[in-house]
Protein backbone atom coordinates (compact mmCIF):
# COMPACT_ATOMS: atom_id res chain seq x y z
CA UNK A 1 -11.90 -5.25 18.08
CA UNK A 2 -10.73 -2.30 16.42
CA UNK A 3 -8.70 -2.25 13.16
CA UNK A 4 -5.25 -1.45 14.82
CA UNK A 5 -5.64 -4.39 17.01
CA UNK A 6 -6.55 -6.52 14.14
CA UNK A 7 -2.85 -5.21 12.70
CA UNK A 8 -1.38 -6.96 16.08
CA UNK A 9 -3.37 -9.76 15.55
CA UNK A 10 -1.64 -10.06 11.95
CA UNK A 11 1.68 -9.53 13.18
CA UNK A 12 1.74 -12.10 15.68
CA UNK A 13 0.08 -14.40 13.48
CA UNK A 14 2.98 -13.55 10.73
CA UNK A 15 5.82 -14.17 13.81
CA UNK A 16 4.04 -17.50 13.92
CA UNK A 17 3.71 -18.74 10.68
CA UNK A 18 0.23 -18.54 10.09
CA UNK A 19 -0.22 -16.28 6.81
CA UNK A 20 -3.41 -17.42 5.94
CA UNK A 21 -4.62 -16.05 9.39
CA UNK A 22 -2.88 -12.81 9.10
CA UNK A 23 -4.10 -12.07 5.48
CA UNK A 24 -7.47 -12.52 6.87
CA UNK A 25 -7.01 -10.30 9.99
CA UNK A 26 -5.79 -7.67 7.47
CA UNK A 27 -8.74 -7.73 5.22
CA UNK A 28 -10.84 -7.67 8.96
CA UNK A 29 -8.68 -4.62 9.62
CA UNK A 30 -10.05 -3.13 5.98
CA UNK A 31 -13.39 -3.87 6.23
CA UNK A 32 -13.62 -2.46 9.48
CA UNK A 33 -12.05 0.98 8.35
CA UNK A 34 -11.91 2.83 12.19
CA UNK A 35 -8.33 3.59 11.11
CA UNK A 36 -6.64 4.69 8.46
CA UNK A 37 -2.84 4.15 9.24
CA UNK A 38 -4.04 0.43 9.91
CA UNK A 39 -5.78 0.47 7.08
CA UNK A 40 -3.24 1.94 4.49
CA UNK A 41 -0.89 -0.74 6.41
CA UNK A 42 -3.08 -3.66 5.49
CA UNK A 43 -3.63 -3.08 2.01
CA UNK A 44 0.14 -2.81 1.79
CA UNK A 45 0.83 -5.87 3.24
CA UNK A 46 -1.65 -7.82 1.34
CA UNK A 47 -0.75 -5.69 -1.80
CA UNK A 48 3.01 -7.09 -1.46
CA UNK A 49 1.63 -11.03 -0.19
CA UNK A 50 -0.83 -11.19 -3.56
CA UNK A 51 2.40 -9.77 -5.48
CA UNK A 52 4.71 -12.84 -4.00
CA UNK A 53 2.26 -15.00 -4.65
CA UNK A 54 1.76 -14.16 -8.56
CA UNK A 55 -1.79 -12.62 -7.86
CA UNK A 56 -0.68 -9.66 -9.91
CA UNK A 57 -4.43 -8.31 -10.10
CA UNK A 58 -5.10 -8.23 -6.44
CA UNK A 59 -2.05 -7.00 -5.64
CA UNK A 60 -2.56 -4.33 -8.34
CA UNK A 61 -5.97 -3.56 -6.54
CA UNK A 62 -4.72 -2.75 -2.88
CA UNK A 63 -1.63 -1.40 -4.15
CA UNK A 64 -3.61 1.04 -6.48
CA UNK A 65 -5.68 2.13 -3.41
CA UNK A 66 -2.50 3.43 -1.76
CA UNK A 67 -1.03 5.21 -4.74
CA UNK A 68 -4.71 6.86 -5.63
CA UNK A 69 -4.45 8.43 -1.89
CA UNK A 70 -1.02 8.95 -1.75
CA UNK A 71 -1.22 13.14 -1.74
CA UNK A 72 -3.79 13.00 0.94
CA UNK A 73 -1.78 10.90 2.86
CA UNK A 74 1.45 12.99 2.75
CA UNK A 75 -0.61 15.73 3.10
CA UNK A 76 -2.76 14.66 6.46
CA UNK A 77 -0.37 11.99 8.06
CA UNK A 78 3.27 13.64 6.51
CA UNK A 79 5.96 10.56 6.65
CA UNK A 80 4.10 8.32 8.95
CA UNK A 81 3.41 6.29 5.87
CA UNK A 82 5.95 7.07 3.21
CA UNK A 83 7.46 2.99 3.89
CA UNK A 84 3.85 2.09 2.72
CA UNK A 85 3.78 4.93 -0.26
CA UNK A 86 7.07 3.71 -1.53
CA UNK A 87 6.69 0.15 -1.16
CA UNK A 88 3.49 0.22 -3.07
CA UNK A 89 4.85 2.34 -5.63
CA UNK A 90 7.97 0.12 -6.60
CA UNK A 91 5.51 -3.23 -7.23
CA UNK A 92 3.38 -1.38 -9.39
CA UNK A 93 6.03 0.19 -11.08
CA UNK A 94 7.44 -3.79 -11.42
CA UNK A 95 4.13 -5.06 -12.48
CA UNK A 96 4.42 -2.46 -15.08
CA UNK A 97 7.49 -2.91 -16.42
CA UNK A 98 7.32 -6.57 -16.25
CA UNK A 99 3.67 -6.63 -18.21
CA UNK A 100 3.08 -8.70 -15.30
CA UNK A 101 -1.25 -8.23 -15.70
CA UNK A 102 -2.13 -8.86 -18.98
């Protein structure tokens, strides 16, 4: 399976309750890389489930790897992933002002 199917996978699991599923069909669709609008997806999904569930350093990490790529992705995929861009942005900016990582 390929990482955008793995996305599916995590969406359906999602519309049926199973977030422990879907957060580890995300990291599947990481590890396996094949695409990076899946990809970029999946670290902002489990950037924003570690942030609701007070994991402020893993959140911090998949959230960072958005923002560190963020001019390459405007640049290469233009708005496709400015929901992504912007959500990350605003929970680092919270786990900022918060001092929410010590």
């Amino acid at each position: 399976m390929n990482a955008e199917l793995f996305i599916k996978k995590a969406l359906l699991q999602i519309k049926k309750g199973q977030t422990d599923k879907a957060v580890e069909s995300m990291k599947k669709t990481i590890e396996i890389g094949d695409d990076i609008v899946s990809v970029v997806q999946a670290h902002c999904f489990l950037g924003e489930y570690y942030f609701i569930n007070q994991d402020y350093i893993s959140a911090k990490y998949h959230l960072e790897w958005i923002s560190e790529q963020q001019d390459e992705f405007e640049t290469d995929y233009d708005d496709l992933l400015n929901e992504e861009i912007d959500r990350a942005e605003m929970l680092l900016d919270m786990i900022g002002e918060f001092s929410l990582i010590n």
